[in-house]
C-alpha atoms as a PDB file:
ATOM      1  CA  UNK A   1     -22.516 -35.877  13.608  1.00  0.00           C
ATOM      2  CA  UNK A   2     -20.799 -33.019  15.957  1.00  0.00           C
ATOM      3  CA  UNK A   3     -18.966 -30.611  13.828  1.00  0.00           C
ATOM      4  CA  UNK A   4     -15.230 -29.676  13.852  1.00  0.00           C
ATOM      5  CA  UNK A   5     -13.900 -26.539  13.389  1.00  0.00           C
ATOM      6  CA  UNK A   6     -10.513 -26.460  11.509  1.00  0.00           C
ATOM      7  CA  UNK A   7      -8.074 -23.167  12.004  1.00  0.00           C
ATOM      8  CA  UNK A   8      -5.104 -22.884   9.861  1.00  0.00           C
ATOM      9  CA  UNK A   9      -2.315 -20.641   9.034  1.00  0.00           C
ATOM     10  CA  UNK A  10      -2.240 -18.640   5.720  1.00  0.00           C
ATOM     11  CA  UNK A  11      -0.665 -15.096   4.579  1.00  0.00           C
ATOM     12  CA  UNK A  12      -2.487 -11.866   5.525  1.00  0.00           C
ATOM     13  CA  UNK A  13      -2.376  -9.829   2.219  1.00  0.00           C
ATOM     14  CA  UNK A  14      -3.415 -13.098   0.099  1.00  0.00           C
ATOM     15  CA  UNK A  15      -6.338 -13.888   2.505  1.00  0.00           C
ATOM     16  CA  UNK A  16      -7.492 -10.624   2.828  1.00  0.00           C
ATOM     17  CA  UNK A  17      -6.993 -10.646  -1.275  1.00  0.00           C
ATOM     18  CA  UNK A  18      -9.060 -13.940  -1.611  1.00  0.00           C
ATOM     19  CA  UNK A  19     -12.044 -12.016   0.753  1.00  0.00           C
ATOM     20  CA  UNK A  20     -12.459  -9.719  -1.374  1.00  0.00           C
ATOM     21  CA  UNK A  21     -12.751 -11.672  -4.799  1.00  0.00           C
ATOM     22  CA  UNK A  22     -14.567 -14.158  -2.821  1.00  0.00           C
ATOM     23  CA  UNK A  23     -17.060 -11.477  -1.613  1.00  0.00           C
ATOM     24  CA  UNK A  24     -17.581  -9.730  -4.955  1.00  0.00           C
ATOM     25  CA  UNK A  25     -18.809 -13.118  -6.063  1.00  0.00           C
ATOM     26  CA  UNK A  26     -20.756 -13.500  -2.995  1.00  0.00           C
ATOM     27  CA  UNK A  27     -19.401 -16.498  -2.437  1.00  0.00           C
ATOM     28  CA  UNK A  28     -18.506 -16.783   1.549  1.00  0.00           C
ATOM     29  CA  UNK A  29     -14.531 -18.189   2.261  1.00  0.00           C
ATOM     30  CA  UNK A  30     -16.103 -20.555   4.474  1.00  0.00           C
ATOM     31  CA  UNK A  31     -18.366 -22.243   2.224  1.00  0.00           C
ATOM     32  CA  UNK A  32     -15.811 -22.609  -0.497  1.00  0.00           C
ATOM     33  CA  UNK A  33     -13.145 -24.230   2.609  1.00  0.00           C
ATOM     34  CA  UNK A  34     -16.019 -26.398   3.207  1.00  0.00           C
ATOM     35  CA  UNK A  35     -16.883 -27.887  -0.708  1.00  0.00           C
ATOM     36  CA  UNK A  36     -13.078 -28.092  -0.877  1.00  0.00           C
ATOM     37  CA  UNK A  37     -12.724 -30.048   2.221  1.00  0.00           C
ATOM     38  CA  UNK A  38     -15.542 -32.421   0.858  1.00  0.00           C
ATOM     39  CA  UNK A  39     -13.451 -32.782  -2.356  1.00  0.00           C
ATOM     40  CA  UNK A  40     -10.463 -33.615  -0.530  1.00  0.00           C
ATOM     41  CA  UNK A  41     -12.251 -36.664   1.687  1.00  0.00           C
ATOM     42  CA  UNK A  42     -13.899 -39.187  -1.028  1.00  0.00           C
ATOM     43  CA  UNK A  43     -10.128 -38.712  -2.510  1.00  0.00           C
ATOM     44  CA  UNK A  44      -8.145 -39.745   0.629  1.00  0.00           C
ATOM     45  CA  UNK A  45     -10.440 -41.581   2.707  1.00  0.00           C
ATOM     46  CA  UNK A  46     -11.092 -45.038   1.872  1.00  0.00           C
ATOM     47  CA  UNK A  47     -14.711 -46.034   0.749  1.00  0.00           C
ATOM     48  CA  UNK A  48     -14.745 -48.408   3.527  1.00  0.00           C
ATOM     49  CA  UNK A  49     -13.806 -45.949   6.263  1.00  0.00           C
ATOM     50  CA  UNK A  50     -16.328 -43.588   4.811  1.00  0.00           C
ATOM     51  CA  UNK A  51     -19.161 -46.409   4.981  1.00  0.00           C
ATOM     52  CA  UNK A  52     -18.739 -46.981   8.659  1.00  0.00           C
ATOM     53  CA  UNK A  53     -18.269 -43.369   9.149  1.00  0.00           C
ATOM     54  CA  UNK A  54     -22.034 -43.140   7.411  1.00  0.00           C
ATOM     55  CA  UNK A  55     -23.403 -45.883   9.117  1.00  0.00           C
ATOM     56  CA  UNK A  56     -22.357 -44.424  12.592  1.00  0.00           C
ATOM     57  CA  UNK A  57     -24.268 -41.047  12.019  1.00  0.00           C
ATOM     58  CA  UNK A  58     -27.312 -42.936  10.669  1.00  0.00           C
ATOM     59  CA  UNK A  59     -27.426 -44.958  13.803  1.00  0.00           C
ATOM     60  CA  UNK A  60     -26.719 -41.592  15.380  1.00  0.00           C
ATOM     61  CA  UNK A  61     -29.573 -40.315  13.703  1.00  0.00           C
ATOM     62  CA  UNK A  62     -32.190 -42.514  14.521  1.00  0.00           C
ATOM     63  CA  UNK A  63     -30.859 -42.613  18.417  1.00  0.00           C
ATOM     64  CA  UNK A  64     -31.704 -39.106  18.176  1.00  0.00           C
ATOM     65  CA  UNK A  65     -35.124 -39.523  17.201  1.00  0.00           C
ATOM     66  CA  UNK A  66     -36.085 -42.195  19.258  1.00  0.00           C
ATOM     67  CA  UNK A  67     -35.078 -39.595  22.000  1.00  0.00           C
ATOM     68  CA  UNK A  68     -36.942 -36.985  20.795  1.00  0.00           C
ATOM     69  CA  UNK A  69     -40.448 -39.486  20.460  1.00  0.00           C
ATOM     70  CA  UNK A  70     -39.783 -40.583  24.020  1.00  0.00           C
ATOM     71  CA  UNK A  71     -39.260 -37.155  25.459  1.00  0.00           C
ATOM     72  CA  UNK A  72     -42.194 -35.680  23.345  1.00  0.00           C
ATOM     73  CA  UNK A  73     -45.534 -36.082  25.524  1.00  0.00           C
ATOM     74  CA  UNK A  74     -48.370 -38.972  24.270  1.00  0.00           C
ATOM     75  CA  UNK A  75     -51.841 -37.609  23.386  1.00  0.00           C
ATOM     76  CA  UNK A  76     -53.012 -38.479  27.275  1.00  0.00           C
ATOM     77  CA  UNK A  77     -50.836 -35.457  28.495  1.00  0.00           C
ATOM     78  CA  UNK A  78     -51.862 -32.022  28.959  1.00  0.00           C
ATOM     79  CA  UNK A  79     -50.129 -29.276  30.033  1.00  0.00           C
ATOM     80  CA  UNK A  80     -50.103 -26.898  33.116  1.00  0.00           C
ATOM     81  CA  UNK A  81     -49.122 -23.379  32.990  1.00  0.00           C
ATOM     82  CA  UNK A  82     -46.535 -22.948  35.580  1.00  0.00           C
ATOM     83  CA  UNK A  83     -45.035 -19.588  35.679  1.00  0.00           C
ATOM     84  CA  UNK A  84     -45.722 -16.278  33.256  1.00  0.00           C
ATOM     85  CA  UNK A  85     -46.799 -12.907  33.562  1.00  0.00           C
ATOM     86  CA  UNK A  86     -48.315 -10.391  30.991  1.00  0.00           C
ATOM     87  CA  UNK A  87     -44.960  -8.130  30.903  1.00  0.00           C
ATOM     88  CA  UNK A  88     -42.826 -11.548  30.926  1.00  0.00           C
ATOM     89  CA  UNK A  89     -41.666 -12.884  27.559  1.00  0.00           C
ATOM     90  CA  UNK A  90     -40.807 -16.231  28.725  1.00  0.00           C
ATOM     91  CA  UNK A  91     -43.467 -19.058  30.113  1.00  0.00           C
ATOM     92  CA  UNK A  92     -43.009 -21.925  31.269  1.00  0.00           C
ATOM     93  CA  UNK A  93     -44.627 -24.950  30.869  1.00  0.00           C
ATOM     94  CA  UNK A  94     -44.531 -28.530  32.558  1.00  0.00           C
ATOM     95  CA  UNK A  95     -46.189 -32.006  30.716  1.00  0.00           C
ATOM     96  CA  UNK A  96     -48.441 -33.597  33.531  1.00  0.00           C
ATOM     97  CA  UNK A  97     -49.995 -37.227  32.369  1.00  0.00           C
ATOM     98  CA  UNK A  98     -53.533 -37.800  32.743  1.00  0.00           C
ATOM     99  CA  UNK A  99     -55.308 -41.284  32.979  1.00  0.00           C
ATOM    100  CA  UNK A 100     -58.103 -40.393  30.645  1.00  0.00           C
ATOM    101  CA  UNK A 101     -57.040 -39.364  27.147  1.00  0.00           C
ATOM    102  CA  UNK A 102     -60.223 -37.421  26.577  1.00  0.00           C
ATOM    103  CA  UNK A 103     -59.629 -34.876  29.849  1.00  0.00           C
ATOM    104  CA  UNK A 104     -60.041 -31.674  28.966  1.00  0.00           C
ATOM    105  CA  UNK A 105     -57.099 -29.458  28.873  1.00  0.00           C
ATOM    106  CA  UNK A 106     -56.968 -27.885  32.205  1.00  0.00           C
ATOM    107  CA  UNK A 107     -54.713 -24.213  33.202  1.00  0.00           C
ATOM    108  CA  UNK A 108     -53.510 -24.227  37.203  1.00  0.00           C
ATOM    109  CA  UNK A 109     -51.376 -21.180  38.037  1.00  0.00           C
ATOM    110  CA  UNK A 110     -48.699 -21.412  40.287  1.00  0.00           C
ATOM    111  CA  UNK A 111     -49.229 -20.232  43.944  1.00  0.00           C
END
């Protein structure tokens, strides 16, 4: 599931008061927002709307992965070193399929 940010309004002095007792706890602002937050929704939202809610990101989830399997390259593909120099940091490389899964794994600069 995408995450929201949420921005509200609140008084300067107490904030900057609640940072500091917060921080000599080390306990981040954020995180404690956040565990109240997921407090607050099991109390409000109905168990039914939170059901569907889960059973959207699961179906998210596994969409997701089934992505990630098709776009990952099969056991026949081998890959060819396209660009990358010995003072670059950054290489690229490109999946090209072969027929044979056996092939040996084979490096072809770019010209």
């Amino acid at each position: 599931m995408k995450k929201a940010m949420i921005t509200i309004s609140y008084d300067e002095e107490k904030l900057a008061a609640l940072r500091l007792y917060l921080d000599q706890k080390n306990q981040p602002l954020e995180a404690e927002l956040t565990t109240a937050t997921e407090t607050l929704y099991p109390k409000t939202v109905p168990g039914n709307v939170r059901d569907f809610i889960n059973l959207l990101a699961s179906a998210e989830k596994q969409a997701e992965r089934k992505k990630k399997q098709k776009a990952s390259p099969s056991s026949a593909t081998l890959c060819q070193t396209i660009r990358g120099s010995p003072r670059s940091s950054s290489l690229t490389l490109t999946a090209i399929p072969f027929p044979n899964a056996r092939a040996a794994t084979m490096y072809k600069p770019e010209r």
